[in-house]
N, C-alpha and C. Protein backbone atom coordinates (compact mmCIF):
# COMPACT_ATOMS: atom_id res chain seq x y z
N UNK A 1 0.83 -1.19 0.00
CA UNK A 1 0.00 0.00 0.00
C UNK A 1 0.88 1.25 0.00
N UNK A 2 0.24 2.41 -0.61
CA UNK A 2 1.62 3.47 -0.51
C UNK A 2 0.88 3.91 0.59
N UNK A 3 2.59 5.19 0.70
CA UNK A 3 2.16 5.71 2.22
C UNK A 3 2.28 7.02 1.85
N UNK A 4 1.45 7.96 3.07
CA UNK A 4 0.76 9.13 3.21
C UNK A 4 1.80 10.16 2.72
N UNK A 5 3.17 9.93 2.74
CA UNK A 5 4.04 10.96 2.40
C UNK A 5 3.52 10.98 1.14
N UNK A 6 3.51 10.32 0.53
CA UNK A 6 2.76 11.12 -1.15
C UNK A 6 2.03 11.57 -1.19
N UNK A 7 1.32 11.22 -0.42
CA UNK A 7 -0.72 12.37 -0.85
C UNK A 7 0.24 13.60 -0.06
N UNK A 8 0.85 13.65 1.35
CA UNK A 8 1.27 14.75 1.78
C UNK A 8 2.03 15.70 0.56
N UNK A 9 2.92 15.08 -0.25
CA UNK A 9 3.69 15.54 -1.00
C UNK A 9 2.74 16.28 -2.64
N UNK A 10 1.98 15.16 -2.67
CA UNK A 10 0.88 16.06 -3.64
C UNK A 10 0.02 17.07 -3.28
N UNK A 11 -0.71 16.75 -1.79
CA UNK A 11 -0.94 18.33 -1.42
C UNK A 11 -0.50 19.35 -1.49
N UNK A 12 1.07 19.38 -0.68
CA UNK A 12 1.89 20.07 -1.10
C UNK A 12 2.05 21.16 -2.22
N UNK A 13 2.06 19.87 -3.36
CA UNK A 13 2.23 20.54 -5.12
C UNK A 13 0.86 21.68 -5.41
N UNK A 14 -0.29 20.77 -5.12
CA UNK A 14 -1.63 21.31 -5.17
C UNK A 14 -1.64 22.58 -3.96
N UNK A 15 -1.17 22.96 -2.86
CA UNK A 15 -1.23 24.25 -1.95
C UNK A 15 -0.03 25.15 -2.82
N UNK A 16 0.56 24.63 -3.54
CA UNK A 16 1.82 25.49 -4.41
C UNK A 16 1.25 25.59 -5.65
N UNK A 17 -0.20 25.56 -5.90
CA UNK A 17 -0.65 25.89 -7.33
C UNK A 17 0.47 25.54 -8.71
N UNK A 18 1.03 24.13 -7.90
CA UNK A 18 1.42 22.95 -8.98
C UNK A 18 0.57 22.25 -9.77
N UNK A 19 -0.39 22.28 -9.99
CA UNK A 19 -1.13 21.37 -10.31
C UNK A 19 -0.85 19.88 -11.70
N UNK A 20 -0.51 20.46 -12.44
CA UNK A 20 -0.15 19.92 -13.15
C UNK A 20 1.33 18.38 -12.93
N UNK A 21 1.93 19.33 -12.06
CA UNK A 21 2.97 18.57 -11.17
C UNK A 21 2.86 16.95 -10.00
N UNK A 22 0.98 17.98 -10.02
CA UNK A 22 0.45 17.11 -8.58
C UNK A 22 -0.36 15.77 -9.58
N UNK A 23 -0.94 15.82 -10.52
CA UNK A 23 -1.61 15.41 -11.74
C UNK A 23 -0.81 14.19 -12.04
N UNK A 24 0.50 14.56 -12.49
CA UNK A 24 1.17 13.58 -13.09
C UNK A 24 1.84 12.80 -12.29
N UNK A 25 2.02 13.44 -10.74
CA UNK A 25 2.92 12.22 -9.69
C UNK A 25 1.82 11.71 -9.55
N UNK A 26 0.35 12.22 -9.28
CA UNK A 26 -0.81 11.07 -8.78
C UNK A 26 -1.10 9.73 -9.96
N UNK A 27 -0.64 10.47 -11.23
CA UNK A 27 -0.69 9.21 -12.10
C UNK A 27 0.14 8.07 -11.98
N UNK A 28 1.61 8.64 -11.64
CA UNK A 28 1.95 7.75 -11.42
C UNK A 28 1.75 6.15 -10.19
N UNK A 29 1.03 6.97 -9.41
CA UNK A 29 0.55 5.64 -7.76
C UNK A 29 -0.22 4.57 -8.47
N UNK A 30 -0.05 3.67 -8.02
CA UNK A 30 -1.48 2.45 -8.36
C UNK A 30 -2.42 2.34 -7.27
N UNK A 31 -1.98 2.79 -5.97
CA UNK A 31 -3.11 2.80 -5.04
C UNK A 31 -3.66 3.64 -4.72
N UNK A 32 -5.32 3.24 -5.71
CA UNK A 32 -6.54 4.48 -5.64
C UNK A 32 -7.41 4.27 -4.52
N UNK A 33 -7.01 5.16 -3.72
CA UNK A 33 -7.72 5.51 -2.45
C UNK A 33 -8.87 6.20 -2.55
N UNK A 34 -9.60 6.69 -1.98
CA UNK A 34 -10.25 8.06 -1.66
C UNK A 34 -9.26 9.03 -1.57
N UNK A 35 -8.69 9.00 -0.82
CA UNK A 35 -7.28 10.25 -1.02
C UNK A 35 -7.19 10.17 -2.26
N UNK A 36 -6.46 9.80 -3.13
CA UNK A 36 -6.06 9.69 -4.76
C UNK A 36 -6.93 9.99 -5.24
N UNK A 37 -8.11 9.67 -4.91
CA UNK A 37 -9.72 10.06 -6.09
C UNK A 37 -9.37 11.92 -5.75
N UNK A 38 -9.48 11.95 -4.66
CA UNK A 38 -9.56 13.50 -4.12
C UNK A 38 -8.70 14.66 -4.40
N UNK A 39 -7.10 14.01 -4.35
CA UNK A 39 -6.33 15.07 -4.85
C UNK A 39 -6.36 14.72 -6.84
N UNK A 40 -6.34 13.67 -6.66
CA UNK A 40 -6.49 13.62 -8.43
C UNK A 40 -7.37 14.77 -8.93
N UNK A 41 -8.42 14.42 -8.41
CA UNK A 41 -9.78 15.86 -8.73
C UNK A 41 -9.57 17.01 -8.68
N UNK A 42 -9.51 17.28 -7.97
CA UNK A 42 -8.79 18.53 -7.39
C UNK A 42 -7.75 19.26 -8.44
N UNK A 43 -6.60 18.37 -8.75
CA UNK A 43 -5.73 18.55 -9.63
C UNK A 43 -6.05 18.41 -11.17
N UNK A 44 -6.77 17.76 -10.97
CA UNK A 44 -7.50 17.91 -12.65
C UNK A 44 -8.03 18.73 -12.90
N UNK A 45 -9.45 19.17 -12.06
CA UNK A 45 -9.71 20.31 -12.33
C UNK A 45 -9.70 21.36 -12.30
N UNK A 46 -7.84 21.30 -11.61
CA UNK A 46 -7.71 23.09 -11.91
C UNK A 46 -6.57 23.32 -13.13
N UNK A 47 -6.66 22.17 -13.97
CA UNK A 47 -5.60 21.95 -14.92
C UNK A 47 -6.33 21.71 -16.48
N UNK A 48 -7.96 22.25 -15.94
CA UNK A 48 -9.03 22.20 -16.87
C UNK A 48 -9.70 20.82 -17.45
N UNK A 49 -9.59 19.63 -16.66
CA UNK A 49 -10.05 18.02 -16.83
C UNK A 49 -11.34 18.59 -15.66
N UNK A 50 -12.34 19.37 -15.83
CA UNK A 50 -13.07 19.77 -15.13
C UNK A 50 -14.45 17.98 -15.22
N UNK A 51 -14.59 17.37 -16.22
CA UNK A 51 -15.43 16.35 -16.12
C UNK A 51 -14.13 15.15 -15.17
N UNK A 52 -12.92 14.86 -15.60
CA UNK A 52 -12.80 13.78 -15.07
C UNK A 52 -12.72 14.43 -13.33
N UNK A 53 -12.20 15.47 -12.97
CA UNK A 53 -12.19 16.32 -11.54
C UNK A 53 -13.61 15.71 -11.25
N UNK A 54 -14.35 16.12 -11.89
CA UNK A 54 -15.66 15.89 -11.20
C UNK A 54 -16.19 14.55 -10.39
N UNK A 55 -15.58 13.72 -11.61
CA UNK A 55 -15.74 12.46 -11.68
C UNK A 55 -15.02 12.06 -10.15
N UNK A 56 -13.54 12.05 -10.19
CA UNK A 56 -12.73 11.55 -9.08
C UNK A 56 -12.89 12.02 -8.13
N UNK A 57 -13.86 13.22 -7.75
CA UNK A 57 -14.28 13.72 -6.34
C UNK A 57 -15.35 13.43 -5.91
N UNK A 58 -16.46 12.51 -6.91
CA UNK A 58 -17.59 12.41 -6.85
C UNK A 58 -16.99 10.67 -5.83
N UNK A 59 -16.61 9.86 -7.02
CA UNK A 59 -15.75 8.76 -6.48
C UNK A 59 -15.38 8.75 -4.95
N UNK A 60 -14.43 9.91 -4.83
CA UNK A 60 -13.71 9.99 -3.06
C UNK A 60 -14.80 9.91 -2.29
N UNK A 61 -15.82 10.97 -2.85
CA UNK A 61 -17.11 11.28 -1.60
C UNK A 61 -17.94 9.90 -1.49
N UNK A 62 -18.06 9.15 -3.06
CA UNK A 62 -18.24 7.84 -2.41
C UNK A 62 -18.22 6.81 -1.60
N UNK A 63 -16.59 6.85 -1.75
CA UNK A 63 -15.69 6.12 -1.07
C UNK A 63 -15.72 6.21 0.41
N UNK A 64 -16.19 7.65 0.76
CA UNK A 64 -15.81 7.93 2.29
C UNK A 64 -17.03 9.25 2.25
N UNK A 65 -17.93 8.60 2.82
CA UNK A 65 -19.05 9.96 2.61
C UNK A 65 -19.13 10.55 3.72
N UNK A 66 -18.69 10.39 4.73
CA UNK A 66 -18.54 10.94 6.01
C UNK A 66 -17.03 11.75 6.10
N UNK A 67 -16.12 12.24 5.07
CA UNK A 67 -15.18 12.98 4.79
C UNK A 67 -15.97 14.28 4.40
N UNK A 68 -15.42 14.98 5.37
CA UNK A 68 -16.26 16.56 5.39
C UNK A 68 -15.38 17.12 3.97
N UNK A 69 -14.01 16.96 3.62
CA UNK A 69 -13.12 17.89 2.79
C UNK A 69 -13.75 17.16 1.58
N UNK A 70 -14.42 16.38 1.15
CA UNK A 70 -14.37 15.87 -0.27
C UNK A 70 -15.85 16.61 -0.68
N UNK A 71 -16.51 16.16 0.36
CA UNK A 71 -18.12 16.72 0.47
C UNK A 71 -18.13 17.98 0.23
N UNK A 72 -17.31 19.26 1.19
CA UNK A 72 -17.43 20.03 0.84
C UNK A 72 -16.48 20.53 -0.74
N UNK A 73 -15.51 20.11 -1.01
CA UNK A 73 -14.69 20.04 -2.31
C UNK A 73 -16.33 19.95 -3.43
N UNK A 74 -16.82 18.71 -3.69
CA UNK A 74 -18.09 18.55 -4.48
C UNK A 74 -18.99 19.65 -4.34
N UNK A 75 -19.10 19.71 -3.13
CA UNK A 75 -20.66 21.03 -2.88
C UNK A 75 -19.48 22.01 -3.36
N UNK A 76 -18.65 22.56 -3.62
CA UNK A 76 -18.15 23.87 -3.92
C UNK A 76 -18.41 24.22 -5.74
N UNK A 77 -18.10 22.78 -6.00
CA UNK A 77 -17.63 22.48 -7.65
C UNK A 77 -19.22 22.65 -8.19
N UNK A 78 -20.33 22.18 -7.12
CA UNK A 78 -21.32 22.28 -8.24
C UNK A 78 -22.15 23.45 -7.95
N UNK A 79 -22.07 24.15 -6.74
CA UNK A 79 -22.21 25.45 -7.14
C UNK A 79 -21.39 25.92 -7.83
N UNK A 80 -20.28 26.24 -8.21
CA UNK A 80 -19.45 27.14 -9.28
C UNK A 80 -20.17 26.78 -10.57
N UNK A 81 -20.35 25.59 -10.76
CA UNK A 81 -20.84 25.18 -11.89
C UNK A 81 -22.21 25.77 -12.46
């Protein structure tokens, strides 16, 4: 299983308006978490993959619907929308 230093380290990229940076190390992991659905999203859609973003945050909130940050991440995206 990977460990948290990467999602830490992709946050990271993503709080440094890396996105694109954060995008392509998340491609590289094979273990899709809820975390991974979440920063993937996140990072997609501020790198203009605004349907698959949607998609992989919709996924996280699945995954873990009692995660206040994904829930509110989704409720933000579809009001903007």
């Amino acid at each position: 299983m990977f460990n948290n230093s990467g999602f830490m380290e992709a946050r990271r990229m993503i709080d440094n308006r890396e996105f694109r940076n954060a995008y392509n190390f998340l491609k590289s992991i094979s273990d899709k978490c809820a975390e991974w659905y979440y920063l993937s999203g996140i990072s997609a859609m501020n790198i203009g993959y605004y349907e698959e973003g949607e998609d992989y945050i919709k996924r996280a909130r699945f995954m873990e619907p009692e995660n206040k940050e994904y829930s509110k991440a989704l409720d933000n995206y579809t009001q903007y929308r």
